[in-house]
C-alpha atoms as a PDB file:
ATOM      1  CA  UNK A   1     128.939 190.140  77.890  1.00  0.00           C
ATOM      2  CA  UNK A   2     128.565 188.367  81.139  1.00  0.00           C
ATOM      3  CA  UNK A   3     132.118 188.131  81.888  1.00  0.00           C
ATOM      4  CA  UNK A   4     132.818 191.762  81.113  1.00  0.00           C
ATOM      5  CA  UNK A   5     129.709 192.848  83.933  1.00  0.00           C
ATOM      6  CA  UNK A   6     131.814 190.485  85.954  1.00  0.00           C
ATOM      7  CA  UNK A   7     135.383 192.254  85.466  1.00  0.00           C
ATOM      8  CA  UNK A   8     133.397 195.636  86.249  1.00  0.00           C
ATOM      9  CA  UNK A   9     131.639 194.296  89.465  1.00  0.00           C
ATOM     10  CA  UNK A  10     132.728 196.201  92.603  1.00  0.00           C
ATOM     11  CA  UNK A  11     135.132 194.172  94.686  1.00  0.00           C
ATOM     12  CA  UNK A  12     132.908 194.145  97.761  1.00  0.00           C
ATOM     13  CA  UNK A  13     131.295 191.057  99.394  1.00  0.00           C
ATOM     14  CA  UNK A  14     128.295 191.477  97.209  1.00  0.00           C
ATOM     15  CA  UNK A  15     130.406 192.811  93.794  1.00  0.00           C
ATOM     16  CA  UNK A  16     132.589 189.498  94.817  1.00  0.00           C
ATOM     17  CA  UNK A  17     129.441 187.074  95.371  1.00  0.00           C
ATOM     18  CA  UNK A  18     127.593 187.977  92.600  1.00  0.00           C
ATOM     19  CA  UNK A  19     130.806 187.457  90.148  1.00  0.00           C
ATOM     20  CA  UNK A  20     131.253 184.158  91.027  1.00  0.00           C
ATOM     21  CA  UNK A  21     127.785 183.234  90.799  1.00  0.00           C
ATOM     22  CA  UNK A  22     127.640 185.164  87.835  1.00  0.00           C
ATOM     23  CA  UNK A  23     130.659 183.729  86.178  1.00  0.00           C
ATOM     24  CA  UNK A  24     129.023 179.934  86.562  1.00  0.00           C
ATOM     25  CA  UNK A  25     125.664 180.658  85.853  1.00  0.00           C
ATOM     26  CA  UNK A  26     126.429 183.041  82.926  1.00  0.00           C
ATOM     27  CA  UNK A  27     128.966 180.575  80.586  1.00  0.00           C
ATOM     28  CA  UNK A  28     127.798 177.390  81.323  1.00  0.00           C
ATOM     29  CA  UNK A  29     124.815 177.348  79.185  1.00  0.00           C
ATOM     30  CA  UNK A  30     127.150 177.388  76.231  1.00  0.00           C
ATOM     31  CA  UNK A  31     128.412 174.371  77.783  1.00  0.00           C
ATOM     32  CA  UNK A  32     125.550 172.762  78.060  1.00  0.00           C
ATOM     33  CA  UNK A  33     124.446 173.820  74.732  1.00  0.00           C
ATOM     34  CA  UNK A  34     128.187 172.241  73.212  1.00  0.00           C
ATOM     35  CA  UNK A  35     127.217 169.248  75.361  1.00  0.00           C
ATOM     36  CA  UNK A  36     123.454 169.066  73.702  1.00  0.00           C
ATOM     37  CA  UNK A  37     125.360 168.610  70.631  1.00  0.00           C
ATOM     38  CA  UNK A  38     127.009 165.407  71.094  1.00  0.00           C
ATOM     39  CA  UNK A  39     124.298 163.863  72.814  1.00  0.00           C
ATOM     40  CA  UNK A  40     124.001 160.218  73.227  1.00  0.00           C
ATOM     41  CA  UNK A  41     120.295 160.030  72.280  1.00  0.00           C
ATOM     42  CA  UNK A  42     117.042 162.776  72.192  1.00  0.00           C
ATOM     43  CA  UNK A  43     116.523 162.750  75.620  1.00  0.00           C
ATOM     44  CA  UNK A  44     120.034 163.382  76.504  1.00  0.00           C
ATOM     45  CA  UNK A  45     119.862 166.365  74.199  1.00  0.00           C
ATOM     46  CA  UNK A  46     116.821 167.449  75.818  1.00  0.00           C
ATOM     47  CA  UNK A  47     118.098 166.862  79.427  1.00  0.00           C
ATOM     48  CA  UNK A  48     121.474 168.729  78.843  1.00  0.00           C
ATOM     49  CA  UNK A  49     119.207 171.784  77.194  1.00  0.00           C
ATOM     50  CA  UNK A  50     116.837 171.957  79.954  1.00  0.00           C
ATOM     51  CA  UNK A  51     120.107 172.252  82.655  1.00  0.00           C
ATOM     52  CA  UNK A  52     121.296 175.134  80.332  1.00  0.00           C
ATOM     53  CA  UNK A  53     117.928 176.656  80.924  1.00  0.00           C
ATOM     54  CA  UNK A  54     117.696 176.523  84.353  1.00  0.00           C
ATOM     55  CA  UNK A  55     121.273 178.211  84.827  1.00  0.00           C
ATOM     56  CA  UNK A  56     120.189 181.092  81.694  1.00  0.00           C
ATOM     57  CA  UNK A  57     117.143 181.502  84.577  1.00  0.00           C
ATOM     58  CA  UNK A  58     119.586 181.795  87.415  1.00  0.00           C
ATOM     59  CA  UNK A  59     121.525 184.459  85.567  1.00  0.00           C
ATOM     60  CA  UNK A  60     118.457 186.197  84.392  1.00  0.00           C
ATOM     61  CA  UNK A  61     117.477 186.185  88.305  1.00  0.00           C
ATOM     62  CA  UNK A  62     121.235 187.299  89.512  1.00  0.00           C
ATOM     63  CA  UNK A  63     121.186 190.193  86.578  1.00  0.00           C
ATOM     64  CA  UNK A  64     118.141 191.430  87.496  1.00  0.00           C
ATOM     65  CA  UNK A  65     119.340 191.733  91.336  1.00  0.00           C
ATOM     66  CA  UNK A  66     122.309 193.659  90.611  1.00  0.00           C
ATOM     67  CA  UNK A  67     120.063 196.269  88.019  1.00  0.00           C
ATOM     68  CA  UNK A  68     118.123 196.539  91.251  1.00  0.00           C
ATOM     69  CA  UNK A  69     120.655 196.950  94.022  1.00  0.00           C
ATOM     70  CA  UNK A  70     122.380 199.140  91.315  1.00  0.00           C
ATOM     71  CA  UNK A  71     125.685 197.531  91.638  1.00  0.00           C
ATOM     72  CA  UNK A  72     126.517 198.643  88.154  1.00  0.00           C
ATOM     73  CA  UNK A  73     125.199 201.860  85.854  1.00  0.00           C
ATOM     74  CA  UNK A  74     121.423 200.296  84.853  1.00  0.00           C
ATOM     75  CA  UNK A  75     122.532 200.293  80.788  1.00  0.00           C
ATOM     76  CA  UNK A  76     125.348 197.870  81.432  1.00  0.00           C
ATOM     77  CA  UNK A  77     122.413 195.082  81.782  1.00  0.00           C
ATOM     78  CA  UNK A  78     120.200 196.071  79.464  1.00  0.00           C
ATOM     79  CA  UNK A  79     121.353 194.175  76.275  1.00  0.00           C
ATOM     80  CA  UNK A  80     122.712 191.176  78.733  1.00  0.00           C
ATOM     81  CA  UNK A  81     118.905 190.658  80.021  1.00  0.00           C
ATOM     82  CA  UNK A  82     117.573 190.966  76.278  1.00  0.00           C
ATOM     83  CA  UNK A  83     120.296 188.650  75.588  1.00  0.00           C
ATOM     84  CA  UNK A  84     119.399 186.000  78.163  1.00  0.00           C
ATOM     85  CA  UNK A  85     115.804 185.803  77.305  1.00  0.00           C
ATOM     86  CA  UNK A  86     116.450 185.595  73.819  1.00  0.00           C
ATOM     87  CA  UNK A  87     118.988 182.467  74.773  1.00  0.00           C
ATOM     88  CA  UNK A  88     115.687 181.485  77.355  1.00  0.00           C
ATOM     89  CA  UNK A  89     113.210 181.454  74.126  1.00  0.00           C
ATOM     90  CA  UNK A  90     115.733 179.354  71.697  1.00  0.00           C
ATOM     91  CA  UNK A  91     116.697 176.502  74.662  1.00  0.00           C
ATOM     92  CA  UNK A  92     112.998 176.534  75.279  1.00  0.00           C
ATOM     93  CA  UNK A  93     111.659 176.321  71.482  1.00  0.00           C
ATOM     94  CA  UNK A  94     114.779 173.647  70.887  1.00  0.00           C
ATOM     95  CA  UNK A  95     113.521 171.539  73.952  1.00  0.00           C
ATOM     96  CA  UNK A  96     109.907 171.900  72.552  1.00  0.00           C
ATOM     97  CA  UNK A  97     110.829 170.689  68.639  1.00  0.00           C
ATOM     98  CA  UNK A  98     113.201 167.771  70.189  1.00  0.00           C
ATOM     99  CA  UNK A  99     110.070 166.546  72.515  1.00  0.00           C
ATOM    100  CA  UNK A 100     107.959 166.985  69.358  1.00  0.00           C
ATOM    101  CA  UNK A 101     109.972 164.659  67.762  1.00  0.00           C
ATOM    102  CA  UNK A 102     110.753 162.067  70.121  1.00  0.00           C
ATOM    103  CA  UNK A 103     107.112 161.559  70.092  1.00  0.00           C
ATOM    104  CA  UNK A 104     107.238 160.643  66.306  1.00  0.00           C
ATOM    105  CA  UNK A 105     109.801 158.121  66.752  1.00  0.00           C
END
């Protein structure tokens, strides 16, 4: 979804500013997430989830911008922001369960 809000951006300064923040912000959580997977220990997993949080905040924040500044037709971010906080809630809950059980160990 992100990356087809980007392709429809306007290609003015700000249409052209928010893509590319957009396009980094927006995909690498999935990254991060891939990158959670094959971590080294708990805390690495937890680190590499709380970095996919922080940019899943930044694209909540640039999303919520552009619905303002109405860049784009308000319904084109409505299931993108529902999207990103449901992302938001599952990083957060998996952070929360992995702390829970480093504790244990």
């Amino acid at each position: 979804m992100i990356l087809k809000i980007v392709e429809k951006l306007p290609k003015t300064v700000i249409g052209i500013h928010f893509a590319r923040q957009l396009v980094k912000s927006g995909t690498s959580p999935a990254f991060h997430h891939a990158e959670a997977q094959s971590a080294e220990s708990r805390k690495d997993f937890i680190h590499k989830l709380k970095i996919g949080v922080k940019e899943l905040r930044e694209t909540l924040v640039n999303l919520e911008i552009m619905n303002q500044i109405k860049v784009l037709d308000s319904s084109e971010f409505r299931d993108p922001l529902r999207e990103n906080d449901e992302l938001i809630s599952i990083f957060v809950s998996s952070i929360n369960t992995a702390k829970k059980n480093l504790k244990k160990e």
